[in-house]
PDB file of N, CA and C in Angstrom:
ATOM      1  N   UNK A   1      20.389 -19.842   2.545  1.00  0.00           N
ATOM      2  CA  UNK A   1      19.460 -20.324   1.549  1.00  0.00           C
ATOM      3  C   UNK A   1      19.374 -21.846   1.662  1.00  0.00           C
ATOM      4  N   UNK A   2      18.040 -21.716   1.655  1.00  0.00           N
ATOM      5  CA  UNK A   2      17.986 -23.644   1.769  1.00  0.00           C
ATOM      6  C   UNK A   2      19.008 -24.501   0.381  1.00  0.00           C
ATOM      7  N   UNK A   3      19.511 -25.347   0.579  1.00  0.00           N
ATOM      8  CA  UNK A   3      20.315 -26.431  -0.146  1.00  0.00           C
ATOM      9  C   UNK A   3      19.620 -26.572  -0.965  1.00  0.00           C
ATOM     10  N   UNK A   4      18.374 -27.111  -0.940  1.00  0.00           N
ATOM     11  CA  UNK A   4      17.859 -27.729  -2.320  1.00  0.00           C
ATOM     12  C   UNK A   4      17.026 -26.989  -3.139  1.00  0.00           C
ATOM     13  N   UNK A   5      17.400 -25.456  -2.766  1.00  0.00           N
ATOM     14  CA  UNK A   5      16.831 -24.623  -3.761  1.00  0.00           C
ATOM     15  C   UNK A   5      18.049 -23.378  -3.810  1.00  0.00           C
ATOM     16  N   UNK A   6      18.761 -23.860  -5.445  1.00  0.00           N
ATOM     17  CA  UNK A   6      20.287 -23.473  -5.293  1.00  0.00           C
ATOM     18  C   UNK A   6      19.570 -21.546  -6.325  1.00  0.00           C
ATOM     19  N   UNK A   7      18.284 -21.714  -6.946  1.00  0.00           N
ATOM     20  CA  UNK A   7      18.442 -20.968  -7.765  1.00  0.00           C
ATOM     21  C   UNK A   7      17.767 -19.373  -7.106  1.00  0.00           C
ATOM     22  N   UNK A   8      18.085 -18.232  -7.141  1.00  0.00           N
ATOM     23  CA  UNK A   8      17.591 -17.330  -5.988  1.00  0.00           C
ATOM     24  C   UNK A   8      15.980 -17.281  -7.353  1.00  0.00           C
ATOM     25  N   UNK A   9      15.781 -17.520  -8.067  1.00  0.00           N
ATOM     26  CA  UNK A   9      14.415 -17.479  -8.891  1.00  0.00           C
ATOM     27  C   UNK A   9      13.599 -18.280  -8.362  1.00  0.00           C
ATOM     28  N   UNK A  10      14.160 -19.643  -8.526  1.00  0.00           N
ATOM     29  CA  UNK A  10      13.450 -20.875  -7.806  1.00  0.00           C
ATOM     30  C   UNK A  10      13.378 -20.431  -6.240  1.00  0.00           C
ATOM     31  N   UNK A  11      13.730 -19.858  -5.498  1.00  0.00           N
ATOM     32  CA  UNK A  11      13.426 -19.491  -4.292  1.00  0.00           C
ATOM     33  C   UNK A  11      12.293 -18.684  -4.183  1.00  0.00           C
ATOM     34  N   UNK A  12      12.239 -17.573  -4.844  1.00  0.00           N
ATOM     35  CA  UNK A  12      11.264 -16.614  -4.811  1.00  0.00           C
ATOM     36  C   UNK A  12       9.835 -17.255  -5.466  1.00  0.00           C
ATOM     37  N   UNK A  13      10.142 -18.268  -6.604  1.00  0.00           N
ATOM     38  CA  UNK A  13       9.125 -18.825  -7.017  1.00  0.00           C
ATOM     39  C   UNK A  13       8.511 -19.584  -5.948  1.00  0.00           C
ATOM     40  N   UNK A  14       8.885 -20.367  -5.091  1.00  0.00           N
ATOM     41  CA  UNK A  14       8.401 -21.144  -4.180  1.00  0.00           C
ATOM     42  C   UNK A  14       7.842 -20.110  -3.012  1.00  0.00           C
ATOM     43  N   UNK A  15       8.073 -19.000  -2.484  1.00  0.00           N
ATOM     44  CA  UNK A  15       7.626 -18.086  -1.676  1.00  0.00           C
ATOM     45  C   UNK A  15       6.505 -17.574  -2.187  1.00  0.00           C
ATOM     46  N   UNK A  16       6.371 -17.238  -3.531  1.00  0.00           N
ATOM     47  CA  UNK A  16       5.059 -16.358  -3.857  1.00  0.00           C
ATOM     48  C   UNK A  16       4.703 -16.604  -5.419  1.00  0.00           C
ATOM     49  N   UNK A  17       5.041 -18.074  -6.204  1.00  0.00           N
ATOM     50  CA  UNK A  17       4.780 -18.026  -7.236  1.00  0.00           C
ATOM     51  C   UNK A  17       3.545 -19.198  -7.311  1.00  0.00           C
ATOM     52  N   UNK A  18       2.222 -18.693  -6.520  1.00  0.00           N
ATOM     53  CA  UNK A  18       1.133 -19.749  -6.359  1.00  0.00           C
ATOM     54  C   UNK A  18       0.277 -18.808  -6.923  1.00  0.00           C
ATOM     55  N   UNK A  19      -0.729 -19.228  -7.033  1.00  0.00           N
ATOM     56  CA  UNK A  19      -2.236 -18.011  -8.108  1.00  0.00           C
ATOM     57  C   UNK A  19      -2.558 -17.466  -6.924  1.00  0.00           C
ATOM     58  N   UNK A  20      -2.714 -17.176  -6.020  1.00  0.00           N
ATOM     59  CA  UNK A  20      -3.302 -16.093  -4.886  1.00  0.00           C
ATOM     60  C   UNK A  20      -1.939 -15.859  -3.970  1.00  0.00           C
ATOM     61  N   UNK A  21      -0.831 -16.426  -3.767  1.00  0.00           N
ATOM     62  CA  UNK A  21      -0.313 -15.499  -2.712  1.00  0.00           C
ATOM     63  C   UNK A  21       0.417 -14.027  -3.440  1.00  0.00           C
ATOM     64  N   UNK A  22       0.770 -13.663  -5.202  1.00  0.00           N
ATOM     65  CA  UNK A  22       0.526 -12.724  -4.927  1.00  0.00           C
ATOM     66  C   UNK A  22      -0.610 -11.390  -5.173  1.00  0.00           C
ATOM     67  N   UNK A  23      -1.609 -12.251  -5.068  1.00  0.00           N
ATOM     68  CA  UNK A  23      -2.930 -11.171  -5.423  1.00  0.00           C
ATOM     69  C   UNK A  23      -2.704 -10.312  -3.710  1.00  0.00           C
ATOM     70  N   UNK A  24      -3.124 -11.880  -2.872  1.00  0.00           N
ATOM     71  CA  UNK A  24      -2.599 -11.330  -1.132  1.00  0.00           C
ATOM     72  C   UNK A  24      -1.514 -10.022  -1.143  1.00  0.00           C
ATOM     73  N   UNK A  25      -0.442 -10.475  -1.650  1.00  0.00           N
ATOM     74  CA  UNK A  25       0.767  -9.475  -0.856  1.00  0.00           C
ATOM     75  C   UNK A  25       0.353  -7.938  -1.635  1.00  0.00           C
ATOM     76  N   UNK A  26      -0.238  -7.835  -3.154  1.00  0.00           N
ATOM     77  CA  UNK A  26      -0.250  -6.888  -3.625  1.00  0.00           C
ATOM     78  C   UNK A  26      -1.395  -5.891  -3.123  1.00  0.00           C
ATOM     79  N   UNK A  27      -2.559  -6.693  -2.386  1.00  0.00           N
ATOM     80  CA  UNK A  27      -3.918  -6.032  -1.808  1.00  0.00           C
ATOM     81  C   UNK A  27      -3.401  -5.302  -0.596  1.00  0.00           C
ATOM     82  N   UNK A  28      -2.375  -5.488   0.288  1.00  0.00           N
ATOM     83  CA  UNK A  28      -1.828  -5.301   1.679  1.00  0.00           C
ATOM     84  C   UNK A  28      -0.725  -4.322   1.024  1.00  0.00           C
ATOM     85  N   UNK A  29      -0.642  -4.161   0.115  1.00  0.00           N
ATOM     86  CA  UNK A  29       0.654  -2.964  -0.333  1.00  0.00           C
ATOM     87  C   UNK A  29       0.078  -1.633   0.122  1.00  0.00           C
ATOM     88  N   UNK A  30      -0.922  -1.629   0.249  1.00  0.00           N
ATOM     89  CA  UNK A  30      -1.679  -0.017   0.548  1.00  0.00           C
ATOM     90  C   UNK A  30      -1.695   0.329   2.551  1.00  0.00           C
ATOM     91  N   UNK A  31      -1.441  -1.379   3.029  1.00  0.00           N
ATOM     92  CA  UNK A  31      -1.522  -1.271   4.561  1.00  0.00           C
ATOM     93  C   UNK A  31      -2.341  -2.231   5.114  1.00  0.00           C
ATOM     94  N   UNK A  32      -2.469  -2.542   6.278  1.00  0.00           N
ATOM     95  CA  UNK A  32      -3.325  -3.830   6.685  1.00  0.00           C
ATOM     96  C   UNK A  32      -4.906  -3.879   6.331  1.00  0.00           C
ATOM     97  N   UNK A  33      -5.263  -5.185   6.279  1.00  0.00           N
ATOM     98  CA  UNK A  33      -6.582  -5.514   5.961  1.00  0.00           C
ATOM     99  C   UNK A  33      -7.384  -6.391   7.074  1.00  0.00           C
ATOM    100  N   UNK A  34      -8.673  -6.181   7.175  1.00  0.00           N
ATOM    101  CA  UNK A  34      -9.057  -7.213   8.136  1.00  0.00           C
ATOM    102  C   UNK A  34      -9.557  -8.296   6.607  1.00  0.00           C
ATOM    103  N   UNK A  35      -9.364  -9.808   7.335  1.00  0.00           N
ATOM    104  CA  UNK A  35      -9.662 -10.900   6.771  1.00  0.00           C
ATOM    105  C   UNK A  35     -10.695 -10.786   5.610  1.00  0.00           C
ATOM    106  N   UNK A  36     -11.835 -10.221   6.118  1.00  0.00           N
ATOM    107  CA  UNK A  36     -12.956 -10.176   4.866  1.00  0.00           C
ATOM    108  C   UNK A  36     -12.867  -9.458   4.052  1.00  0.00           C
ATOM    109  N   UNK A  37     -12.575  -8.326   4.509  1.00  0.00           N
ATOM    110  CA  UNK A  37     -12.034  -7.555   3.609  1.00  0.00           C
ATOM    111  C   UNK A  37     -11.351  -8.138   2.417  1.00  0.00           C
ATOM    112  N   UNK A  38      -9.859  -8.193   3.071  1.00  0.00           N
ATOM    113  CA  UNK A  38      -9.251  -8.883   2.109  1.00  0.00           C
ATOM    114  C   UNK A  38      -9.578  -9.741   0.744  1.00  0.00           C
ATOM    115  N   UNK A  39     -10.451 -10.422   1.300  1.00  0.00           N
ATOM    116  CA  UNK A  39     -10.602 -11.926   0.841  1.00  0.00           C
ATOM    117  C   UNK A  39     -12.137 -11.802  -0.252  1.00  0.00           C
ATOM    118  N   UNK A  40     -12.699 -10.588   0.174  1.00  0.00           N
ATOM    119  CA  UNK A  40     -13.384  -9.755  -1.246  1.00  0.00           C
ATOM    120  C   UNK A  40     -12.145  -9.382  -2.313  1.00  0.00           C
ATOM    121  N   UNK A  41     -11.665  -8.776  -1.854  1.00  0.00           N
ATOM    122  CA  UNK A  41     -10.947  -8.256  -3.295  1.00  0.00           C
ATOM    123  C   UNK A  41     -10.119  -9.143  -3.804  1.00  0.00           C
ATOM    124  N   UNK A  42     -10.215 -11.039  -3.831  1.00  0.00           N
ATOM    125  CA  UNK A  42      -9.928 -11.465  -4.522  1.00  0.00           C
ATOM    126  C   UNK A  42     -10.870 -12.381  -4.932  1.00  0.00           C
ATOM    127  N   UNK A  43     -11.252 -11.930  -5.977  1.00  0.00           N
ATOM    128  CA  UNK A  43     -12.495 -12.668  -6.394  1.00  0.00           C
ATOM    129  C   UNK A  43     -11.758 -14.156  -7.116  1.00  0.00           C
ATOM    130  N   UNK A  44     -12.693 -15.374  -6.486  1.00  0.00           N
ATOM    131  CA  UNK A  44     -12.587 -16.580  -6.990  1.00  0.00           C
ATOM    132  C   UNK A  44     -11.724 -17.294  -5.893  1.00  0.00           C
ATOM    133  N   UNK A  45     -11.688 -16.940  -4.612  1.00  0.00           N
ATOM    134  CA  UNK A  45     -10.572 -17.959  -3.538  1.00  0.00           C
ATOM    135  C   UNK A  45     -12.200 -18.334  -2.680  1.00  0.00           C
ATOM    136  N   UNK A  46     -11.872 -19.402  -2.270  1.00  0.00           N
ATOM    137  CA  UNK A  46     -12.204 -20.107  -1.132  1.00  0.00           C
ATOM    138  C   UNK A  46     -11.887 -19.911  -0.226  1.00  0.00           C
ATOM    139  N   UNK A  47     -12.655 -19.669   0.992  1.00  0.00           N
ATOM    140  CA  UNK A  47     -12.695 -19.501   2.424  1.00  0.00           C
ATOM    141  C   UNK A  47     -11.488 -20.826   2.153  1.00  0.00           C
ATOM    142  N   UNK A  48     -10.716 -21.603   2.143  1.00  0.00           N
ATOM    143  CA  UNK A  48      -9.903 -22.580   2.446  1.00  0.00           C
ATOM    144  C   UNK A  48      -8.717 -22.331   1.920  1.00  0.00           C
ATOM    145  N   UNK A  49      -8.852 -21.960   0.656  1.00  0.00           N
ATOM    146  CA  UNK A  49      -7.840 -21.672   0.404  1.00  0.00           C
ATOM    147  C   UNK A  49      -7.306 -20.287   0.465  1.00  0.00           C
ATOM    148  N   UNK A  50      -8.207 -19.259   1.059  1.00  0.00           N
ATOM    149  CA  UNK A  50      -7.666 -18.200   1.233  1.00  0.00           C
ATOM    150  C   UNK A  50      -7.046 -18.455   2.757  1.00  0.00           C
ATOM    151  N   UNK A  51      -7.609 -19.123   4.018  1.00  0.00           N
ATOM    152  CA  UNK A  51      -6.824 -19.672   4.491  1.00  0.00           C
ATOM    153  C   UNK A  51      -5.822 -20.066   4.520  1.00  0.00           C
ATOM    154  N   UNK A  52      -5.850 -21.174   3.939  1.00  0.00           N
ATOM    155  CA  UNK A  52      -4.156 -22.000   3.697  1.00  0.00           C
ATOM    156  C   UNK A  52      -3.390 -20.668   3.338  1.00  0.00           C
ATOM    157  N   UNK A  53      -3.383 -19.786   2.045  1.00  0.00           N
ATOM    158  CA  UNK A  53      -2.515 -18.992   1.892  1.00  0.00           C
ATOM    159  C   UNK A  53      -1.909 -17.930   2.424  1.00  0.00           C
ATOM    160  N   UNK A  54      -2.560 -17.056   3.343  1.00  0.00           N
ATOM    161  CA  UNK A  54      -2.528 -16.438   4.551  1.00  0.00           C
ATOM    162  C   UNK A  54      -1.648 -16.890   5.567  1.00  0.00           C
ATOM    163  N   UNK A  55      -1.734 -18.226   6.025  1.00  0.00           N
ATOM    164  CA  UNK A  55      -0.888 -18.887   7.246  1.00  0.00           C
ATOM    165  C   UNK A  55       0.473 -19.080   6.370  1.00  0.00           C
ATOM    166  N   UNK A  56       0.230 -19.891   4.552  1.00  0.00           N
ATOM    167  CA  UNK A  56       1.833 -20.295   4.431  1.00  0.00           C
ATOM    168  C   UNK A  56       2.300 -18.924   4.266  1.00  0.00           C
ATOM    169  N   UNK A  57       1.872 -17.764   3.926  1.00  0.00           N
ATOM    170  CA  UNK A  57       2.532 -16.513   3.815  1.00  0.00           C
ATOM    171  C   UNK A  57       3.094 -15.826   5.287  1.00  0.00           C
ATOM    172  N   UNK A  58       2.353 -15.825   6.016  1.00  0.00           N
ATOM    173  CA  UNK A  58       2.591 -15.879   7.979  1.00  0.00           C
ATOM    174  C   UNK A  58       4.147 -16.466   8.013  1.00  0.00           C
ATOM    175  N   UNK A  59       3.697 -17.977   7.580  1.00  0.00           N
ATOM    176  CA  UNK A  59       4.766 -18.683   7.760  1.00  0.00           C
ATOM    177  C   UNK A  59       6.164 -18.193   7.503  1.00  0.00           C
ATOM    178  N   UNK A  60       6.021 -17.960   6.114  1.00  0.00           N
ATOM    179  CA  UNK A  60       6.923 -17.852   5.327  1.00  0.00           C
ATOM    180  C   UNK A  60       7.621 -16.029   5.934  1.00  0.00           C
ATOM    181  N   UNK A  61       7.094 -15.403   6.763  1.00  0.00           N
ATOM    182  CA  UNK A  61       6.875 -14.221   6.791  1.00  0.00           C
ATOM    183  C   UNK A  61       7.459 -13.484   6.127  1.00  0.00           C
ATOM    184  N   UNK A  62       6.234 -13.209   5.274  1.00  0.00           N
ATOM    185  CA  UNK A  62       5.406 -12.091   4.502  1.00  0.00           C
ATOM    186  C   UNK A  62       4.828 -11.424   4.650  1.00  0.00           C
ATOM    187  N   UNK A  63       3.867 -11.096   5.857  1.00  0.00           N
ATOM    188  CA  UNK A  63       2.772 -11.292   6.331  1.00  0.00           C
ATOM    189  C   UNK A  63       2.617 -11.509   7.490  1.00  0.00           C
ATOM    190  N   UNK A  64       2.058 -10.564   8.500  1.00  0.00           N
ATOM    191  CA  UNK A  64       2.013 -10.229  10.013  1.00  0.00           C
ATOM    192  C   UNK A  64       0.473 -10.651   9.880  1.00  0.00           C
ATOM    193  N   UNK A  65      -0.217 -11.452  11.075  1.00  0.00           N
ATOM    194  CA  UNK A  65      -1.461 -11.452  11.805  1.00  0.00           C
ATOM    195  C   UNK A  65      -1.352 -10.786  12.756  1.00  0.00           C
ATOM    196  N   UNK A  66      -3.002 -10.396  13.208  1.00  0.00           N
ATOM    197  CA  UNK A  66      -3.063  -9.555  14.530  1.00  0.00           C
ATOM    198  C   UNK A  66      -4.584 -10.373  14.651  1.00  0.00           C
ATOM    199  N   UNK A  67      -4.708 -10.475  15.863  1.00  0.00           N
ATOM    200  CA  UNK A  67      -5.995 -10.792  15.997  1.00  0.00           C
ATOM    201  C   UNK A  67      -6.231  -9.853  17.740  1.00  0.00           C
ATOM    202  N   UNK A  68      -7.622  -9.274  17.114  1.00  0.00           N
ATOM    203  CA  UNK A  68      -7.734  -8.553  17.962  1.00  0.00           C
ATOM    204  C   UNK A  68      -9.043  -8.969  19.147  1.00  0.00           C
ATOM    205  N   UNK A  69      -9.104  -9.039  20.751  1.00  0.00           N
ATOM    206  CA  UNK A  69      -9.840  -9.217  21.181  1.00  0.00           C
ATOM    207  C   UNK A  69     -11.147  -8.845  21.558  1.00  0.00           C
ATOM    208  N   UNK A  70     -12.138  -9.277  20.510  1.00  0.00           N
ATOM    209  CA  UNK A  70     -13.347  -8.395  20.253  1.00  0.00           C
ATOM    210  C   UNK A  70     -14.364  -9.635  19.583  1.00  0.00           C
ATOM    211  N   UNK A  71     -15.936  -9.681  20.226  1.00  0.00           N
ATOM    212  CA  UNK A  71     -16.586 -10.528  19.598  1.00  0.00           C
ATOM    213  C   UNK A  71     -17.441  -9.492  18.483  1.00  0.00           C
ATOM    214  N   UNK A  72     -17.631 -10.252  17.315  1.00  0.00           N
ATOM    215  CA  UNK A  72     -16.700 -11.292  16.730  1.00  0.00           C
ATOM    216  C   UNK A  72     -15.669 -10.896  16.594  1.00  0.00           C
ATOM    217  N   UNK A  73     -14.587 -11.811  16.569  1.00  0.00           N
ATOM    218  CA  UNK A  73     -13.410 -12.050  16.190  1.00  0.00           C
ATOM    219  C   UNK A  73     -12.716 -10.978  14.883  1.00  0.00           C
ATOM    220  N   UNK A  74     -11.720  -9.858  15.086  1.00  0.00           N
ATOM    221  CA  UNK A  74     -11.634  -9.375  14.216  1.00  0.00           C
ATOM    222  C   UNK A  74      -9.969  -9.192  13.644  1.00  0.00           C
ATOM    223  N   UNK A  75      -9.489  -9.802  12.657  1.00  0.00           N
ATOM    224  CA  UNK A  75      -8.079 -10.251  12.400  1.00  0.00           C
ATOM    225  C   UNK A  75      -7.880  -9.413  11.282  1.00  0.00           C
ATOM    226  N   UNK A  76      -6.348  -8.929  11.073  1.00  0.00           N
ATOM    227  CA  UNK A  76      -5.997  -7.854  10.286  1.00  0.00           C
ATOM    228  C   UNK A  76      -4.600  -8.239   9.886  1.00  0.00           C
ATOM    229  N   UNK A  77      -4.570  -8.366   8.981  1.00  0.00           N
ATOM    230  CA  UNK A  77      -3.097  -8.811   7.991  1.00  0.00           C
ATOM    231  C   UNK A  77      -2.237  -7.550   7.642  1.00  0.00           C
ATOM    232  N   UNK A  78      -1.252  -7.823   7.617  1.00  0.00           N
ATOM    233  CA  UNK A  78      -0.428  -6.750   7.089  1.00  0.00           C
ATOM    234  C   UNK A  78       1.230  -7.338   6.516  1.00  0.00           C
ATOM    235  N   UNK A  79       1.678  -6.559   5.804  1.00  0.00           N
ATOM    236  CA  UNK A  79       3.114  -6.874   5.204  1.00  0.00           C
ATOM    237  C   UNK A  79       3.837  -6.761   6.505  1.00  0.00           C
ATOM    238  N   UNK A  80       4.634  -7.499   6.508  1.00  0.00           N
ATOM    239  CA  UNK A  80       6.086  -7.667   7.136  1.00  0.00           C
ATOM    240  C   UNK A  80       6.849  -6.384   6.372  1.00  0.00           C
ATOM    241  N   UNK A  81       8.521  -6.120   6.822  1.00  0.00           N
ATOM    242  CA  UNK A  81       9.257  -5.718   6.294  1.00  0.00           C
ATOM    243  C   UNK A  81       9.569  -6.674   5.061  1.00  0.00           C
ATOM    244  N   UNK A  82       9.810  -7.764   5.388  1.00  0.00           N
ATOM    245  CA  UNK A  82      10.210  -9.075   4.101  1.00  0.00           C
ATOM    246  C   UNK A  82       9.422  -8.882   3.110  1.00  0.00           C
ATOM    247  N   UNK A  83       8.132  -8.769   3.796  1.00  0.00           N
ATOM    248  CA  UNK A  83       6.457  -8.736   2.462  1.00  0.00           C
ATOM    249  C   UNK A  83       7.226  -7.187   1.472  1.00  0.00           C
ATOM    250  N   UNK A  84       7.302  -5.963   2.732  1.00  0.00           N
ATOM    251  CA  UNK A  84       7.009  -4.800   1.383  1.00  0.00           C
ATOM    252  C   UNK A  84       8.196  -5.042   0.713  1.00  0.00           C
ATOM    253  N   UNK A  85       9.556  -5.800   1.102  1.00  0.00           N
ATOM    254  CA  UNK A  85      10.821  -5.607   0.336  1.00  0.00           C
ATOM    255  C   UNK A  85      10.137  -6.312  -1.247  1.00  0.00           C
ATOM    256  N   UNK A  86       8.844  -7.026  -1.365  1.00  0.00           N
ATOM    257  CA  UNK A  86       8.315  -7.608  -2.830  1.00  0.00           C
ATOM    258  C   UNK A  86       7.449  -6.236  -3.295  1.00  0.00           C
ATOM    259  N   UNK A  87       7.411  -4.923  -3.131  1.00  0.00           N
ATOM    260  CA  UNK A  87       6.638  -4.198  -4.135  1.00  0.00           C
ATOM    261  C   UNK A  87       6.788  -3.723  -5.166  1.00  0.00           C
ATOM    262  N   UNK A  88       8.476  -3.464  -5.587  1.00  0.00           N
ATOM    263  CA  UNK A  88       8.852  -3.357  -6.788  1.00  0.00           C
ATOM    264  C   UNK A  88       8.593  -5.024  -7.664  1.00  0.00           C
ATOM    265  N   UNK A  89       8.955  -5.641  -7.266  1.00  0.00           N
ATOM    266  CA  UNK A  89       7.935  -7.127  -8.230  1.00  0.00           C
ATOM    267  C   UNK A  89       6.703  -7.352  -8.443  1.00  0.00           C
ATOM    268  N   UNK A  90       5.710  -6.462  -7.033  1.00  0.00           N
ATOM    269  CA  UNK A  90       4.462  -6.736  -7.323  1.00  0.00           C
ATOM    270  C   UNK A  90       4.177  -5.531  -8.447  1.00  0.00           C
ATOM    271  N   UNK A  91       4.519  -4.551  -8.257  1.00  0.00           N
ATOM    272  CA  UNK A  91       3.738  -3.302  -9.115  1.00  0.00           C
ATOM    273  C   UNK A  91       4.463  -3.618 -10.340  1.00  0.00           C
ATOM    274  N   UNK A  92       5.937  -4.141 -10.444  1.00  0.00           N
ATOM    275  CA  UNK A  92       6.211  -4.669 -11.709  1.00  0.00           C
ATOM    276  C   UNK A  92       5.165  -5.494 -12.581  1.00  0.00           C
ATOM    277  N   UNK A  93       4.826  -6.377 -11.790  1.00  0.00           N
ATOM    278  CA  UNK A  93       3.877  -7.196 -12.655  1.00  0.00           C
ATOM    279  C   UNK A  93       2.681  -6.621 -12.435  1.00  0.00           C
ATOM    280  N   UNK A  94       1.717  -6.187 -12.030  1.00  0.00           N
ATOM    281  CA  UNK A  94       0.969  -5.151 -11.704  1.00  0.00           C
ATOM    282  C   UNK A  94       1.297  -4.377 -13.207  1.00  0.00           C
ATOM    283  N   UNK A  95       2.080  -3.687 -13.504  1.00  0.00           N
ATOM    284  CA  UNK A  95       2.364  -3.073 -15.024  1.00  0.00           C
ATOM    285  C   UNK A  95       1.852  -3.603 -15.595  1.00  0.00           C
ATOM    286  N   UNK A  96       2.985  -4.723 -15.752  1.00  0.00           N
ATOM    287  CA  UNK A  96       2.865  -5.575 -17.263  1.00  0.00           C
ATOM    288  C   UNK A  96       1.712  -6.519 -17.235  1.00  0.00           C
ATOM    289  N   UNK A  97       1.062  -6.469 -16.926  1.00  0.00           N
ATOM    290  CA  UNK A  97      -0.206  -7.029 -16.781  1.00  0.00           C
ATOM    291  C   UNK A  97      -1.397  -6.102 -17.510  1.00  0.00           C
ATOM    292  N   UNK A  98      -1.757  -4.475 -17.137  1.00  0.00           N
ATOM    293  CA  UNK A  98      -2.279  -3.799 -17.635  1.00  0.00           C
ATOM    294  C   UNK A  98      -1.757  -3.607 -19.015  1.00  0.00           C
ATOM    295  N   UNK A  99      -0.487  -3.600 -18.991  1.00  0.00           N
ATOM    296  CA  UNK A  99       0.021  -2.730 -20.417  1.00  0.00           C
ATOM    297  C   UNK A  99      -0.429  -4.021 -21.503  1.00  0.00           C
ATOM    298  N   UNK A 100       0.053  -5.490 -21.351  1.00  0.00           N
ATOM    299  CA  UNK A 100      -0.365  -6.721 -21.932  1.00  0.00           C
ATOM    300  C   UNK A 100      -1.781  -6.388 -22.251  1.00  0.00           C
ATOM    301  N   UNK A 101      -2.866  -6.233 -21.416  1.00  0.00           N
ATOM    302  CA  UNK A 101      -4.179  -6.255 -21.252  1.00  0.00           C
ATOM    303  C   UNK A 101      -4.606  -5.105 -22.456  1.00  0.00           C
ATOM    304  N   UNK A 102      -4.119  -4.118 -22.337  1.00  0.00           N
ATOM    305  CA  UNK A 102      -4.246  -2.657 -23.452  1.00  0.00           C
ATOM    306  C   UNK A 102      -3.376  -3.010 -24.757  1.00  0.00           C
ATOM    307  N   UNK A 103      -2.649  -4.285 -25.184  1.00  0.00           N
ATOM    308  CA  UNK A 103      -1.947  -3.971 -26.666  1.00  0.00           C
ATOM    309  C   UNK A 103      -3.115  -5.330 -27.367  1.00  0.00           C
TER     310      UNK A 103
END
């Protein structure tokens, strides 16, 4: 664990506690997506910043790219093992989100 992030919360917060990386990891819970796809079913991201978040999630791996050789260009995201080990947190909040939404 990195040094200057002693708390395992503060860790996980810094991996996936941004407003779209986990809309990302929770859309890919069902299996890979190509890019546009994706990037419909989160309504309100920017071609830029759906970018940026995609690569720091890559980075961070969460999140497998494939890019496949075909004009146009056709790229398909998918969870890592690391990514699905977050689906009990995503569908957790995924819950409590609906149940909040219904009281």
């Amino acid at each position: 664990m990195n040094k200057e992030i002693s708390c395992p919360l503060n860790y996980t917060m810094n991996l996936i506690g941004t407003k779209w990386k986990p809309l990302i990891l929770f859309h890919l819970l069902e299996g890979g997506l190509r890019s546009g796809i994706l990037q419909k079913q989160i309504p309100g991201i920017s071609n830029k910043m759906f970018t940026q978040t995609v690569r720091d999630l890559e980075k961070d791996g969460l999140i497998s790219r494939k890019v496949f050789p075909v004009v146009p260009p056709k790229v398909e995201y998918r969870l890592t093992t690391r990514g699905k080990s977050l689906e009990n947190i995503l569908r957790s909040l995924d819950k409590w989100g609906l149940e909040d939404c219904l009281n």
